[in-house]
C-alpha atoms as a PDB file:
ATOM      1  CA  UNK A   1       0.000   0.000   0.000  1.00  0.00           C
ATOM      2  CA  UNK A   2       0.896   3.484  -0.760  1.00  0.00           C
ATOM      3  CA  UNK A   3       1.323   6.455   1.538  1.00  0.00           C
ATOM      4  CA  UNK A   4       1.202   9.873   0.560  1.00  0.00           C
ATOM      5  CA  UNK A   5       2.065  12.828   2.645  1.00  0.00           C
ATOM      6  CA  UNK A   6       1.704  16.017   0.707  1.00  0.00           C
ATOM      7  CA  UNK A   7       2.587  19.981   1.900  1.00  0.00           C
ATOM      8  CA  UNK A   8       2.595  23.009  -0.214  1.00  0.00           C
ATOM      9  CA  UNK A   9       3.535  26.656   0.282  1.00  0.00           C
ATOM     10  CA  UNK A  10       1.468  28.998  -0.426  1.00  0.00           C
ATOM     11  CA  UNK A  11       2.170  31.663  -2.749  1.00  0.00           C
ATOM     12  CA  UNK A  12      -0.372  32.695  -5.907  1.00  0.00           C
ATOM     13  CA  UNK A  13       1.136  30.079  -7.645  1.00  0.00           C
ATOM     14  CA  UNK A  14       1.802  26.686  -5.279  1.00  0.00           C
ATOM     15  CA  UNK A  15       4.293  24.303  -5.032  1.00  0.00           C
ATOM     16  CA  UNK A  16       3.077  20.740  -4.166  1.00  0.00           C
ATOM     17  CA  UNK A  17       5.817  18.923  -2.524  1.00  0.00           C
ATOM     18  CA  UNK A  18       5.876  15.329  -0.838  1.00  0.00           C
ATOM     19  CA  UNK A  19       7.067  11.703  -0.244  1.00  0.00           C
ATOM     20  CA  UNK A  20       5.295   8.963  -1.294  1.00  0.00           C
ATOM     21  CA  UNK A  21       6.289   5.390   0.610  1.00  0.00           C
ATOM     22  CA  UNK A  22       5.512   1.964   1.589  1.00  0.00           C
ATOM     23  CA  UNK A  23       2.997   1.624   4.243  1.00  0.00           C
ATOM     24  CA  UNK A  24       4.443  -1.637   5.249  1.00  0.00           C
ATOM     25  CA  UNK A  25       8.295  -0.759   5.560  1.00  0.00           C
ATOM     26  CA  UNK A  26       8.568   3.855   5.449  1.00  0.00           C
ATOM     27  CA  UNK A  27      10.779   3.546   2.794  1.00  0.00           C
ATOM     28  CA  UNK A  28      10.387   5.706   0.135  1.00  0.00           C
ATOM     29  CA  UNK A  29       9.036   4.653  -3.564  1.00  0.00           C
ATOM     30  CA  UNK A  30      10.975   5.680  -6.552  1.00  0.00           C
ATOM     31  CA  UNK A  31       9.326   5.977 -10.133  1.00  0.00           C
ATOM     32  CA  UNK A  32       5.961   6.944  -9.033  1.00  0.00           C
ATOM     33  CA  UNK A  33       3.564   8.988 -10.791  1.00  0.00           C
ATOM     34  CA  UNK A  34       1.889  12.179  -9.276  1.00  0.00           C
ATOM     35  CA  UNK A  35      -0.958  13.399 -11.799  1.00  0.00           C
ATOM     36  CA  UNK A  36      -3.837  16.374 -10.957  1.00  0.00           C
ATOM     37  CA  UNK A  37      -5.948  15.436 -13.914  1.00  0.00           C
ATOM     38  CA  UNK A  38      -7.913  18.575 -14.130  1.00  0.00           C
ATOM     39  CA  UNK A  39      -4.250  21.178 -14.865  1.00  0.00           C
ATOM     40  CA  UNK A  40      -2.946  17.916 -17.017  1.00  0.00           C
ATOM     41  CA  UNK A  41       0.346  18.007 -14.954  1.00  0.00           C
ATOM     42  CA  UNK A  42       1.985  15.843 -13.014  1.00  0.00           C
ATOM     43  CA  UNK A  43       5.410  14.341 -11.893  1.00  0.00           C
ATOM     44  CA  UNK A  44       7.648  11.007 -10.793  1.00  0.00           C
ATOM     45  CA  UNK A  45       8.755  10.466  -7.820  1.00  0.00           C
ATOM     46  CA  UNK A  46      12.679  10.502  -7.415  1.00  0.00           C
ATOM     47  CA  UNK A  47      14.914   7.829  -5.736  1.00  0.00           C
ATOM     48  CA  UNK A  48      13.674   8.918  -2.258  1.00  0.00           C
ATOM     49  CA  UNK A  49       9.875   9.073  -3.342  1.00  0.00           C
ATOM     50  CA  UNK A  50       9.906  12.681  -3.027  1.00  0.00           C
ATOM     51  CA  UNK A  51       8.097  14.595  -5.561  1.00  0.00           C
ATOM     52  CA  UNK A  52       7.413  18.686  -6.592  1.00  0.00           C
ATOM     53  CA  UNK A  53       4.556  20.188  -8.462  1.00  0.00           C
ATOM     54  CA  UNK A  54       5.501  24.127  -9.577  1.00  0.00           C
ATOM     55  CA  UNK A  55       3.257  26.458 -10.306  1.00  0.00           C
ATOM     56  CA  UNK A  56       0.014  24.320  -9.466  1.00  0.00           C
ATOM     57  CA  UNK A  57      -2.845  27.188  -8.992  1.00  0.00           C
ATOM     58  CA  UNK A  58      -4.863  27.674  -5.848  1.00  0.00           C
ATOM     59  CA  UNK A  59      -8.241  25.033  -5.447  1.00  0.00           C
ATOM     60  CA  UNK A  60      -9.467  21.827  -4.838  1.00  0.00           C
ATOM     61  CA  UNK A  61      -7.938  19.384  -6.730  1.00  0.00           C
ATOM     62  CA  UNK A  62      -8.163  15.020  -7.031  1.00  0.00           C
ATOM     63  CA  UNK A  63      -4.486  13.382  -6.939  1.00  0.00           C
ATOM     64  CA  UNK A  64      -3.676  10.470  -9.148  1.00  0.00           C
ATOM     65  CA  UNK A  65      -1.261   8.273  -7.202  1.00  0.00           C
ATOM     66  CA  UNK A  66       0.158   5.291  -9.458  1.00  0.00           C
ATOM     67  CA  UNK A  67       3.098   2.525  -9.714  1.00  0.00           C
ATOM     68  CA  UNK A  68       3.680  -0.843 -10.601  1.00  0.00           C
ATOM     69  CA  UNK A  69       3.399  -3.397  -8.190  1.00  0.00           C
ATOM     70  CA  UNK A  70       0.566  -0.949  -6.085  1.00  0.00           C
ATOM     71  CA  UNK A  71      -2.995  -0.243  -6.321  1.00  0.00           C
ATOM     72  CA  UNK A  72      -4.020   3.228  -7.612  1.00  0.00           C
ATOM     73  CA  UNK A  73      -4.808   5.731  -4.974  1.00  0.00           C
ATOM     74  CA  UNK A  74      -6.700   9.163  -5.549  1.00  0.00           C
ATOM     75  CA  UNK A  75      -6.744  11.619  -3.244  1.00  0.00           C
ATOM     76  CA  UNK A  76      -8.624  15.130  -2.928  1.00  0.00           C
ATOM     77  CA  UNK A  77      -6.496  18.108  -2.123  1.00  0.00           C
ATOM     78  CA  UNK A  78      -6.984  21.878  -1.302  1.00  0.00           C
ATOM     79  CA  UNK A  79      -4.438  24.257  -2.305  1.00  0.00           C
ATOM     80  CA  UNK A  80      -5.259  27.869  -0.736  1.00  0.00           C
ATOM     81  CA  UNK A  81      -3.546  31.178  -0.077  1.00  0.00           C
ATOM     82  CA  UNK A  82      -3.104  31.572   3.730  1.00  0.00           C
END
């Protein structure tokens, strides 16, 4: 299973920023996806399962969270100025 911890700082344009890892072990997963569907963006994890979205626009978005060998998460997040 896959665990995503996201964070983001808020400026009028965001930057998503996280680590993605195994539920079972904390390690981190290389080589996964990160896709917002609705801005058609989206990144890969690196070798620590840390990822960055730049310039992702303030709202409420659904996260596509996919790799091989896991089952497909999706995950609603809101992006706002504080």
């Amino acid at each position: 299973m896959i665990a995503l911890m996201a964070s983001y700082s808020a400026i009028a344009q965001n930057t998503l920023t996280g680590m993605v890892r195994d539920s079972a072990d904390n390690k981190g997963i290389a080589g996964v996806t990160i896709y917002i569907p609705d801005l058609q963006t989206g990144a890969a994890t690196n070798d620590e399962g840390a990822y960055t979205l730049k310039n992702v626009p303030k709202g409420i978005y659904l996260v596509q969270v996919s790799s091989l060998g896991y089952g497909p998460i999706t995950k609603e997040i809101n992006l706002k100025e504080t």
